[in-house]
Protein backbone atom coordinates (compact mmCIF):
# COMPACT_ATOMS: atom_id res chain seq x y z
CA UNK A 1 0.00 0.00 0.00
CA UNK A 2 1.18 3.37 -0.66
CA UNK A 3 2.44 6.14 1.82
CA UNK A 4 -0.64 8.49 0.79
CA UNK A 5 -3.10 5.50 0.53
CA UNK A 6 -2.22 4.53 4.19
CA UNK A 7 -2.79 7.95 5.10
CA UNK A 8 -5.97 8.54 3.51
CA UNK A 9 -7.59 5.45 5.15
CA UNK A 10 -6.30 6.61 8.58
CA UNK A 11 -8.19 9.91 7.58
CA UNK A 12 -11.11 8.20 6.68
CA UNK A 13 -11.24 6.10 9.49
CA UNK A 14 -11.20 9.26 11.72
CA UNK A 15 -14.01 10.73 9.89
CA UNK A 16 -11.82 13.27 8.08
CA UNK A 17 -13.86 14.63 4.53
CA UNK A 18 -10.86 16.13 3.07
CA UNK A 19 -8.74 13.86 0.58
CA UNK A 20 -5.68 13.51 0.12
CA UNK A 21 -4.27 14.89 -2.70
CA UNK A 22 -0.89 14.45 -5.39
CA UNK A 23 0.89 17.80 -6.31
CA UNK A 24 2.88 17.63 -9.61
CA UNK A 25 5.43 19.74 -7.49
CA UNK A 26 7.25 19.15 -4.12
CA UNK A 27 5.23 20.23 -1.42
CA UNK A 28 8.77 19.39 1.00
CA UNK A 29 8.58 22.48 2.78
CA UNK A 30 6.11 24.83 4.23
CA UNK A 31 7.19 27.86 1.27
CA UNK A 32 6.75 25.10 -1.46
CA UNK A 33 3.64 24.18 -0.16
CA UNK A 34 2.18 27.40 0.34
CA UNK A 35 3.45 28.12 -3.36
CA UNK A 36 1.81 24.97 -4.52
CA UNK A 37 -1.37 25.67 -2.52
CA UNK A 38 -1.61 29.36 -2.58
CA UNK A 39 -2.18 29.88 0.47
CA UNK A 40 -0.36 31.24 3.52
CA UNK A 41 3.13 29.94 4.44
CA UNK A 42 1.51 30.24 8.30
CA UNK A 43 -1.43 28.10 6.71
CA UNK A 44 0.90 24.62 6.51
CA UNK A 45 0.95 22.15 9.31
CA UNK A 46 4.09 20.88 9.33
CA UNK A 47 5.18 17.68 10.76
CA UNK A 48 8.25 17.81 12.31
CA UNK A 49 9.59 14.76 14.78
CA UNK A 50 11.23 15.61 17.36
CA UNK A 51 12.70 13.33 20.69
CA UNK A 52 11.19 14.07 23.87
CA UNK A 53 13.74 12.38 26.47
CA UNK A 54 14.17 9.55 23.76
CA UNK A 55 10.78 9.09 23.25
CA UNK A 56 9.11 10.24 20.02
CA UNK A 57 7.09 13.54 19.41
CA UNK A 58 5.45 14.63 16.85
CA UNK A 59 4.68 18.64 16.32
CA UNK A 60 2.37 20.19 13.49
CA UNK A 61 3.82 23.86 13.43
CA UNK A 62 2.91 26.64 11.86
CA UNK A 63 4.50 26.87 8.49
CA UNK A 64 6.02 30.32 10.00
CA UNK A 65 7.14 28.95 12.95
CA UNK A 66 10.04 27.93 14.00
CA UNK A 67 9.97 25.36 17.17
CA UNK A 68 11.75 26.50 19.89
CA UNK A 69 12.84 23.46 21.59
CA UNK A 70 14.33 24.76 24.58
CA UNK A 71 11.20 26.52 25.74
CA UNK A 72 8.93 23.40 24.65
CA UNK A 73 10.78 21.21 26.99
CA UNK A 74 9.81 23.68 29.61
CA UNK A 75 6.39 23.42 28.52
CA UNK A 76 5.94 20.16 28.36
CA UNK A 77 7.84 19.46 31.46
CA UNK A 78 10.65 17.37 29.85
CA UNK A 79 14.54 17.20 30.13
CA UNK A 80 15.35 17.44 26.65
CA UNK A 81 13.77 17.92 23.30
CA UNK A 82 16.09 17.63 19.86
CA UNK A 83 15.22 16.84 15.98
CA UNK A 84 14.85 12.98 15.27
CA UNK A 85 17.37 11.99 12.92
CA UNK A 86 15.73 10.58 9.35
CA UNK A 87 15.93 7.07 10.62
CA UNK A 88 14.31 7.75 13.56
CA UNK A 89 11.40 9.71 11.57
CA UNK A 90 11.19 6.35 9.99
CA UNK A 91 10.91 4.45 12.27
CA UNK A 92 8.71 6.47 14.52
CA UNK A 93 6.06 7.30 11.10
CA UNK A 94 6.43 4.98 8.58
CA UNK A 95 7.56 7.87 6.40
CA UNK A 96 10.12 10.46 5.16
CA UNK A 97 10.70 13.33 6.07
CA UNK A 98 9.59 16.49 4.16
CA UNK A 99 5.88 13.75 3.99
CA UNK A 100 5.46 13.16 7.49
CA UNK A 101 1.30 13.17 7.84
CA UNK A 102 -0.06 14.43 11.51
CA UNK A 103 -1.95 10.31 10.38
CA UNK A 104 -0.77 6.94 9.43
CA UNK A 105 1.58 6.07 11.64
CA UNK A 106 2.78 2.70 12.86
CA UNK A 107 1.42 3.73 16.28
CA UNK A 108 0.08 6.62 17.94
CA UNK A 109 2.44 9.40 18.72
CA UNK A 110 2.56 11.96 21.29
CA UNK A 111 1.57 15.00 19.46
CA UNK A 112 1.60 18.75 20.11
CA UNK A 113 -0.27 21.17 17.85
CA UNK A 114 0.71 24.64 17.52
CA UNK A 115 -1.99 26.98 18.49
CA UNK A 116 -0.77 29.50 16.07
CA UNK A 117 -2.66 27.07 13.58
CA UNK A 118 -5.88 28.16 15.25
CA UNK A 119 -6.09 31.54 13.27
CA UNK A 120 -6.61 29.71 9.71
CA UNK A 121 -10.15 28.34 8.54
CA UNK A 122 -7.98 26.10 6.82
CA UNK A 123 -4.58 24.16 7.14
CA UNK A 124 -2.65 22.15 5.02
CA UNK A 125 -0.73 18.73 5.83
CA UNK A 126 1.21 16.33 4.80
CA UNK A 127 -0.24 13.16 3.52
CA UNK A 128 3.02 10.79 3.31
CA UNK A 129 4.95 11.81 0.55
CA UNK A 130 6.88 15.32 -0.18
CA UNK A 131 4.59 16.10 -2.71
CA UNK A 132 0.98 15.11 -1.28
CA UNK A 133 -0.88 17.01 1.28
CA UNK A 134 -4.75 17.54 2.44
CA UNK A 135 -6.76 20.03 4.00
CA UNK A 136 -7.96 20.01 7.83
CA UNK A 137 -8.53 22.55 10.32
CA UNK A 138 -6.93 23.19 13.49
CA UNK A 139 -9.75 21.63 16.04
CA UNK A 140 -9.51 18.70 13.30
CA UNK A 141 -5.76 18.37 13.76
CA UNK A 142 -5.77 18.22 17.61
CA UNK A 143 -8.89 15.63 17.55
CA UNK A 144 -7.41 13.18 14.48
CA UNK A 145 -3.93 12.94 16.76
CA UNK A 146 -5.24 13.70 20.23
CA UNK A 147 -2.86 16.31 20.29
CA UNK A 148 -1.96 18.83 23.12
CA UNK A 149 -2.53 22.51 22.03
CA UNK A 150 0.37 24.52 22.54
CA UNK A 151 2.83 27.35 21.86
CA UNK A 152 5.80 25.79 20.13
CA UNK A 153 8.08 28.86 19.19
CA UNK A 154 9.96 31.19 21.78
């Protein structure tokens, strides 16, 4: 089964009506998303794994955000926080990085979702592959992941 096939049955198991969708161009990053999508760079969800004191976690940030790790770890009451290496993305999602969906993963994930998302109608993710994505909202995000809310940058 396919990266984006795996995550649109996760999204449809969740209830989710948008679809997953194939870009002819890279969709890698939040600007070449936004580009692709026309929308706001602050509009993309990106997935970004992280380690939480060696344990994975996943956090959808604003495309025009950076994540402050330091002050996350505060946040979230943990020792250390630092980017997962690609083989740990891997292994933690079941897929690359610059594809990473907020769905589809081996198993659940802890997940934090950056409130900043709350100020768009619409958000864009990732749907498994650098070049797919789909459309959610914010409340959708945090219920499809039973994510935390929170601030991720400084």
């Amino acid at each position: 089964m396919s990266a984006v096939q795996n995550v649109q049955d996760a999204l449809d198991e969740a209830g989710v009506e948008g679809r997953a969708r194939t870009l002819p161009q890279s969709t890698r990053t939040a600007a070449e998303a936004a580009d692709a999508l026309g929308c706001p760079v602050g509009a993309i969800a990106n997935s970004l794994v992280f380690l939480a004191d060696d344990a994975p976690l996943l956090v959808l940030t604003s495309g025009a955000h950076r994540v402050d790790v330091e002050a996350l770890a505060a946040r979230l009451g943990r020792g250390r926080i630092r980017r997962a290496k690609p083989d740990e993305v891997r292994a933690a999602t079941g897929q690359v990085i610059g594809g990473v969906s907020p769905v589809g993963h081996p198993a659940p994930l802890e997940t934090v979702v950056d409130e900043a998302l709350r100020q768009y109608s619409q958000v864009w993710a990732a749907a498994g592959t650098p070049n797919a994505v789909f459309p959610t909202t914010f409340d959708e995000l945090v219920r499809i992941t039973k994510g935390t809310p929170q601030r991720v940058d400084g």
